[in-house]
N, C-alpha and C. Protein backbone atom coordinates (compact mmCIF):
# COMPACT_ATOMS: atom_id res chain seq x y z
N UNK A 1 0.81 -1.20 0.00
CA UNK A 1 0.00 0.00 0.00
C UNK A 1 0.85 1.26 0.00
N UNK A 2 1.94 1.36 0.67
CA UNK A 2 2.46 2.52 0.87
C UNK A 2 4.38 2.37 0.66
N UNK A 3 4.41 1.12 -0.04
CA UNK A 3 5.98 0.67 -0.11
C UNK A 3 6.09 1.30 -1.34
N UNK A 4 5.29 1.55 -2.26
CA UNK A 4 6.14 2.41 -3.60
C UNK A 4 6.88 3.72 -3.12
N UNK A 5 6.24 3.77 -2.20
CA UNK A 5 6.90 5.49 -1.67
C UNK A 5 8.29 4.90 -1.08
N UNK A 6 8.91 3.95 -0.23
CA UNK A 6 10.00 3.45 -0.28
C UNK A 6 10.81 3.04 -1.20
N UNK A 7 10.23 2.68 -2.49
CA UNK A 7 11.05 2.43 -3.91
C UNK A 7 11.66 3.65 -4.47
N UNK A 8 10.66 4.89 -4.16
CA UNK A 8 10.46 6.29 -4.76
C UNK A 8 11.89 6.61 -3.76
N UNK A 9 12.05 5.95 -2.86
CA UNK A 9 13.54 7.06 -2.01
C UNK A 9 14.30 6.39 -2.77
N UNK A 10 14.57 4.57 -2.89
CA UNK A 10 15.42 4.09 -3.15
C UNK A 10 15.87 4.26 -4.89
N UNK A 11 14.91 4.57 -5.29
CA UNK A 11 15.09 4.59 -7.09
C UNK A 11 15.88 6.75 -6.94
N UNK A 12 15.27 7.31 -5.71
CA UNK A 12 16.58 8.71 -5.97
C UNK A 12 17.41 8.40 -5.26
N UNK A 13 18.24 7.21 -5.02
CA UNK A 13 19.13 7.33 -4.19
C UNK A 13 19.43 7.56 -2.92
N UNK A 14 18.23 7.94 -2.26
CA UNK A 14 17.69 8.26 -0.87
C UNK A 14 18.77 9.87 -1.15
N UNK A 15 18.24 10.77 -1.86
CA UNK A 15 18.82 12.07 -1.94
C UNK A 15 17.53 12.48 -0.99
N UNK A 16 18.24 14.31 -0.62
CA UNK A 16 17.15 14.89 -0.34
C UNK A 16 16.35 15.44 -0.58
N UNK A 17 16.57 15.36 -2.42
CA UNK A 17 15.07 15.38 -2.77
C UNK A 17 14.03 14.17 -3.21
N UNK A 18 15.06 13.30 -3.56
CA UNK A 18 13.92 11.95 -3.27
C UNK A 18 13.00 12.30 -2.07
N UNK A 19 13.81 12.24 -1.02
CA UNK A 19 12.76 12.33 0.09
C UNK A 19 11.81 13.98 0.50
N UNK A 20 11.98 14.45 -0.77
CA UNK A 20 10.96 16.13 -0.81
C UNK A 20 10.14 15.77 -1.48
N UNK A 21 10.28 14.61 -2.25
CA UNK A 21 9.33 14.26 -3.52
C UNK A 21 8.21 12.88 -2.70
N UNK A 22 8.66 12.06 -2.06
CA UNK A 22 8.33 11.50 -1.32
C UNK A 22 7.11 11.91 -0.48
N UNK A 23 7.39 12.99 0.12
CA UNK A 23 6.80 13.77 1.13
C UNK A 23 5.55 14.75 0.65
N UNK A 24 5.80 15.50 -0.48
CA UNK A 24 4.64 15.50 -1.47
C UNK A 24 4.04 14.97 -2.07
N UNK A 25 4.36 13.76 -2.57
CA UNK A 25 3.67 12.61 -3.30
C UNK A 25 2.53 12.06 -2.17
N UNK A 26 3.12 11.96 -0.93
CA UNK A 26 1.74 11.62 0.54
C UNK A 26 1.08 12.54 0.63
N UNK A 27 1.71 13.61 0.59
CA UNK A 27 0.37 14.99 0.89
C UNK A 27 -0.65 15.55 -0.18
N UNK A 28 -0.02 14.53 -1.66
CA UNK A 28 -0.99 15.04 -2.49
C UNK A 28 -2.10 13.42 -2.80
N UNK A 29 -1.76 12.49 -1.81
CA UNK A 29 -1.99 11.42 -1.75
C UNK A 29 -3.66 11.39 -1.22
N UNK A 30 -3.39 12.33 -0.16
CA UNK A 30 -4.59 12.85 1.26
C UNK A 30 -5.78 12.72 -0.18
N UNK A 31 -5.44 13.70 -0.57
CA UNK A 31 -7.15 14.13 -1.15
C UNK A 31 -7.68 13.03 -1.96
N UNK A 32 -6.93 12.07 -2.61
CA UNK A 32 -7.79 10.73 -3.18
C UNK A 32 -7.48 9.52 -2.24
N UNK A 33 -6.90 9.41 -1.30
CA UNK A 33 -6.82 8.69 -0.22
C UNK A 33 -7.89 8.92 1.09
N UNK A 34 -8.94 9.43 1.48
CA UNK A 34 -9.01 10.03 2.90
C UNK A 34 -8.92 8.99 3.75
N UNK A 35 -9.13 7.71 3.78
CA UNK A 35 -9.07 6.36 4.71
C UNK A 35 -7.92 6.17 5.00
N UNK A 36 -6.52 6.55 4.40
CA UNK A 36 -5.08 6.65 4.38
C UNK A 36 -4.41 7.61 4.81
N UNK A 37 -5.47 9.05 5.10
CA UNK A 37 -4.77 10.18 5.36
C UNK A 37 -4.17 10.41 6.43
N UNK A 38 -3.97 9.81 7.54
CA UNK A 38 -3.52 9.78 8.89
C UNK A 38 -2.10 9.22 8.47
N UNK A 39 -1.82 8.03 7.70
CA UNK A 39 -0.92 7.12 7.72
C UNK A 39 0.12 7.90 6.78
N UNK A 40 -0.71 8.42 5.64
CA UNK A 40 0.09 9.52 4.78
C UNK A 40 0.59 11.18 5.09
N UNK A 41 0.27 11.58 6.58
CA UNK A 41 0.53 12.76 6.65
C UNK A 41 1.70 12.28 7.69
N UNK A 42 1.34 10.80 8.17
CA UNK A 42 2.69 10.59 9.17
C UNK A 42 4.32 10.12 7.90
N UNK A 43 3.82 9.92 6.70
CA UNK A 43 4.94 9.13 5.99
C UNK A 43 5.24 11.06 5.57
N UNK A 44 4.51 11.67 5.27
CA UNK A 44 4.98 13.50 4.85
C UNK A 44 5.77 13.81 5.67
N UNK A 45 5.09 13.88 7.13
CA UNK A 45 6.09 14.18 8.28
C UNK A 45 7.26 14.04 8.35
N UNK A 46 7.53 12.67 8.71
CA UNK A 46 8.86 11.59 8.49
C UNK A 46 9.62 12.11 7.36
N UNK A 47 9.24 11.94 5.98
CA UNK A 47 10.36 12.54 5.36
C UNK A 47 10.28 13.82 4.95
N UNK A 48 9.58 14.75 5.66
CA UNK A 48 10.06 16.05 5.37
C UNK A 48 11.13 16.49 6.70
N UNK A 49 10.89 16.04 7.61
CA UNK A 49 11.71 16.46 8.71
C UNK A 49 13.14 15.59 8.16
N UNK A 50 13.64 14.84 7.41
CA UNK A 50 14.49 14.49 6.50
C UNK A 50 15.02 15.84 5.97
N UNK A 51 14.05 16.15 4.90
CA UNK A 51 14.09 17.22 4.36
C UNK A 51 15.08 18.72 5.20
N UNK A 52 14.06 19.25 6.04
CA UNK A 52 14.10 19.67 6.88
C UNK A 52 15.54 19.56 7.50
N UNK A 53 16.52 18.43 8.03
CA UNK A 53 17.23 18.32 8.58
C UNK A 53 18.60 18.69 7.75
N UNK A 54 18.78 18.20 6.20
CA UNK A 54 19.92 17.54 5.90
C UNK A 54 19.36 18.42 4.18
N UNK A 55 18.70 19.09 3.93
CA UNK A 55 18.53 20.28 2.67
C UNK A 55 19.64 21.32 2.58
N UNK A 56 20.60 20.86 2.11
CA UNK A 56 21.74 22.05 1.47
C UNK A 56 23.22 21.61 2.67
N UNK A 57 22.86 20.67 3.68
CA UNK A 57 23.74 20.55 4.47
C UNK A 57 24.26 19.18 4.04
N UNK A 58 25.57 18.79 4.56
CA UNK A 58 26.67 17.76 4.45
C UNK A 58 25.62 16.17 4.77
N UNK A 59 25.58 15.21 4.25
CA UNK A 59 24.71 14.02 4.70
C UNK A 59 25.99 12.60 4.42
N UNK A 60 25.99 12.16 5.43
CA UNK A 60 26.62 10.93 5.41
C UNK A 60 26.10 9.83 4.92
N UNK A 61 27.06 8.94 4.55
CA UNK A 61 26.60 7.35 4.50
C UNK A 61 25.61 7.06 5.33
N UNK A 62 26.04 6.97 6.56
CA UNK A 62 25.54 6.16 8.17
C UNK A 62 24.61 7.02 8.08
N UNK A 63 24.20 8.43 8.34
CA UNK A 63 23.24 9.40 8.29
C UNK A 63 21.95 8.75 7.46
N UNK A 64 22.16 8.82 5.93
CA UNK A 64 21.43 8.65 4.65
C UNK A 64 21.07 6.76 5.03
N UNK A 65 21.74 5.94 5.38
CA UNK A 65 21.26 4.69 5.39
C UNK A 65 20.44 4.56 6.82
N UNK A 66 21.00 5.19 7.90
CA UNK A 66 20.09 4.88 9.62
C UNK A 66 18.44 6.21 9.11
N UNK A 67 18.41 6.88 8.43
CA UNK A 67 17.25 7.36 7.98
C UNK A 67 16.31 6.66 7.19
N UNK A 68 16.81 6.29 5.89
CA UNK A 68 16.21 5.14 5.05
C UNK A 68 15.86 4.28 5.85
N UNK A 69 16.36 3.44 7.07
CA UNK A 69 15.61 2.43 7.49
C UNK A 69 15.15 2.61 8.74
N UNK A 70 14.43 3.78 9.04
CA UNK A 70 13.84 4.73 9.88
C UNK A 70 12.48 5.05 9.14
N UNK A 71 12.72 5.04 7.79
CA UNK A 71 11.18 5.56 6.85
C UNK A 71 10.76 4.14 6.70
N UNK A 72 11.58 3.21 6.28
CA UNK A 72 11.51 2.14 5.53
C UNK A 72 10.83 1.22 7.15
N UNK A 73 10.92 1.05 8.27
CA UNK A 73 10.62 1.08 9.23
C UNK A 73 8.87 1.35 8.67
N UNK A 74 8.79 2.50 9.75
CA UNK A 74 7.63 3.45 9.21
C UNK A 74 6.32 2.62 8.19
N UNK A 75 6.76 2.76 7.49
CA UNK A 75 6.52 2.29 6.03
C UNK A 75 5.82 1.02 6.44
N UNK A 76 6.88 -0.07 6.61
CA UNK A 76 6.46 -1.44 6.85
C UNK A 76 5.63 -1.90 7.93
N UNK A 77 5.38 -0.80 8.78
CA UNK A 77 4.48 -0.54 10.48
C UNK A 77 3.31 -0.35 9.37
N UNK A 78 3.22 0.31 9.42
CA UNK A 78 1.86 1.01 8.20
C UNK A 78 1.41 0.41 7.50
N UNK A 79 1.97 -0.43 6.52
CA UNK A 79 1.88 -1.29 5.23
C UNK A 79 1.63 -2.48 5.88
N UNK A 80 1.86 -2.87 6.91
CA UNK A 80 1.16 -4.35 7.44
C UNK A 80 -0.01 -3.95 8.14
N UNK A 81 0.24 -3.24 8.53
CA UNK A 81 -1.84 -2.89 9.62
C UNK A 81 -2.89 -2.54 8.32
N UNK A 82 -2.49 -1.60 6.99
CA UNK A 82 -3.00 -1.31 6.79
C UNK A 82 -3.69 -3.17 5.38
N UNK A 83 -2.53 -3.90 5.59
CA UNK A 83 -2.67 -5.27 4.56
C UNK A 83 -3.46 -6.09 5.57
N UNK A 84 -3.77 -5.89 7.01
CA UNK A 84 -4.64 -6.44 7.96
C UNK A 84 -6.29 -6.26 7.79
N UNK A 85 -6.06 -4.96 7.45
CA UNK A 85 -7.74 -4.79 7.46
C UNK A 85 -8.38 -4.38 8.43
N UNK A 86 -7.85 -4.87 9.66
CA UNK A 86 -8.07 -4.52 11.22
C UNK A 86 -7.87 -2.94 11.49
N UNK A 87 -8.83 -2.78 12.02
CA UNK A 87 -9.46 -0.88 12.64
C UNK A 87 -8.36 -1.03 13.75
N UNK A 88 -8.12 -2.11 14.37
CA UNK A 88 -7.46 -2.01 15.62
C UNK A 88 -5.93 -1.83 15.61
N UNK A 89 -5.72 -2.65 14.35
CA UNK A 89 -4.15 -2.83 14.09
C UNK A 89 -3.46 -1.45 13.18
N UNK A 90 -4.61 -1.26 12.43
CA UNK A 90 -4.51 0.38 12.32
C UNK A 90 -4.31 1.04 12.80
N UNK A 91 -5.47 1.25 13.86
CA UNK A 91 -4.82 2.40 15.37
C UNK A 91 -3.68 2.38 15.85
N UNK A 92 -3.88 1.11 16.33
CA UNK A 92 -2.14 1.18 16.84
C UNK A 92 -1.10 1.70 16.14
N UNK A 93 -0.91 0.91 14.43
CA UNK A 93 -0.10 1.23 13.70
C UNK A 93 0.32 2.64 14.18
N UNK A 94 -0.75 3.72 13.51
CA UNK A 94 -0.62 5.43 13.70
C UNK A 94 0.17 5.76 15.01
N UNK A 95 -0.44 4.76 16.26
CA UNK A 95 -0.05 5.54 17.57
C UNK A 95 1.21 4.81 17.36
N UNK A 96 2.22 4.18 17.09
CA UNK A 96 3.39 3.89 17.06
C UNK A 96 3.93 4.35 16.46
N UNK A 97 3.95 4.74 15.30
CA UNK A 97 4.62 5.85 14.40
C UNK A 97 4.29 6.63 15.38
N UNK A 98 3.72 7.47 15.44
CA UNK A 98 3.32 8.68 16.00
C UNK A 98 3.90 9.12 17.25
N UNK A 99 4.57 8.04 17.78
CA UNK A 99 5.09 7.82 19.33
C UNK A 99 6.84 8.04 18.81
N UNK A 100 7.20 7.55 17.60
CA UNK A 100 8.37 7.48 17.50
C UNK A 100 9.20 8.63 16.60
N UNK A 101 8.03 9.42 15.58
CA UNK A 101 8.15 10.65 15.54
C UNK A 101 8.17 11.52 16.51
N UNK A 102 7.17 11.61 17.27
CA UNK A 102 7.13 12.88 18.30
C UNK A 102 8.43 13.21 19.48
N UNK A 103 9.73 12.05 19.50
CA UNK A 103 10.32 12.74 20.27
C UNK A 103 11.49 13.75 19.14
N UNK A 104 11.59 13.03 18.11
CA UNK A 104 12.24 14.26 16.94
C UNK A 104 11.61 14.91 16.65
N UNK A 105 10.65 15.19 16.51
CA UNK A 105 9.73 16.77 16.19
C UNK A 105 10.31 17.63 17.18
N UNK A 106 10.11 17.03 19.02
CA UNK A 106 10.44 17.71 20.05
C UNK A 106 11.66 18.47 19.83
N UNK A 107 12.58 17.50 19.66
CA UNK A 107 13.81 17.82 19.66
C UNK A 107 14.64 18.78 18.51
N UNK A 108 13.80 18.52 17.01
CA UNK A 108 13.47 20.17 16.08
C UNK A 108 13.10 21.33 16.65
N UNK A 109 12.14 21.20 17.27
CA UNK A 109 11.32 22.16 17.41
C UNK A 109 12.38 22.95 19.06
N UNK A 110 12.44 22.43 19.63
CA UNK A 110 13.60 22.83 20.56
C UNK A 110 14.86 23.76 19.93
N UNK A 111 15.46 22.90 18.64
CA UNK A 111 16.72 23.39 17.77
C UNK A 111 16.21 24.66 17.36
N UNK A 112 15.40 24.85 16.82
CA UNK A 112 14.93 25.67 15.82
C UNK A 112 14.32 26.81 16.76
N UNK A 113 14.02 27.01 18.20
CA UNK A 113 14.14 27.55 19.18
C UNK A 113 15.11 28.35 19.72
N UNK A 114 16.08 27.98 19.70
CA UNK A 114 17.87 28.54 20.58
C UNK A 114 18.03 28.75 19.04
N UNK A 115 17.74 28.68 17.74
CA UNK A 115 18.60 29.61 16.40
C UNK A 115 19.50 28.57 16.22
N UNK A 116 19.62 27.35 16.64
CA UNK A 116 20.95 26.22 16.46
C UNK A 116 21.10 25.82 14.83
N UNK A 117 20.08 25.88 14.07
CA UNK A 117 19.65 25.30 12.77
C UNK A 117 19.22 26.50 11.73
């Protein structure tokens, strides 16, 4: 359901604009998706704060590969609840992503606070 968008990093190389293109491709996903839109504004999130992090700045190997399998993660949380069918395994899905984004949002949103970024 949502692994082409993981092909889509891996076919740019996991650049950072693969993952800008990525991240729009979910948000323009919302409006003919709405049963998906929760799952697709968390896969936008995820790789725009990619975006966000590592746009015009230096990106490593270890960096660019522990991210890829951070989305790719993500991805496969999502893509099995949502191949379940289950309302329940769904929920959860979201609240686990959602649990494992929110302490890097924190920790942006902190940076971007003190002028560090």
């Amino acid at each position: 359901m949502f692994e082409d968008m993981v092909k889509g990093l891996n076919e740019g190389g996991g650049s950072v604009r693969a993952y800008e293109a990525c991240a729009k491709e979910a948000r323009q996903r919302i409006a003919n998706e709405p049963d998906n839109a929760a799952a697709l504004i968390l896969i936008a999130s995820a790789t725009q704060r990619f975006v966000d992090a590592y746009d015009e700045l230096p990106l490593t190997v270890e960096a660019a590969s522990r991210e890829f399998e951070a989305i790719s993660s993500i991805v496969e949380t999502l893509g099995a609840a949502w191949a379940s069918g289950s309302a329940e395994r769904k929920l959860a899905a979201l609240n686990s992503v959602a649990a494992r984004l929110a302490p890097q949002k924190a920790a942006s949103d902190r940076t971007d606070r003190v002028g560090l970024r």
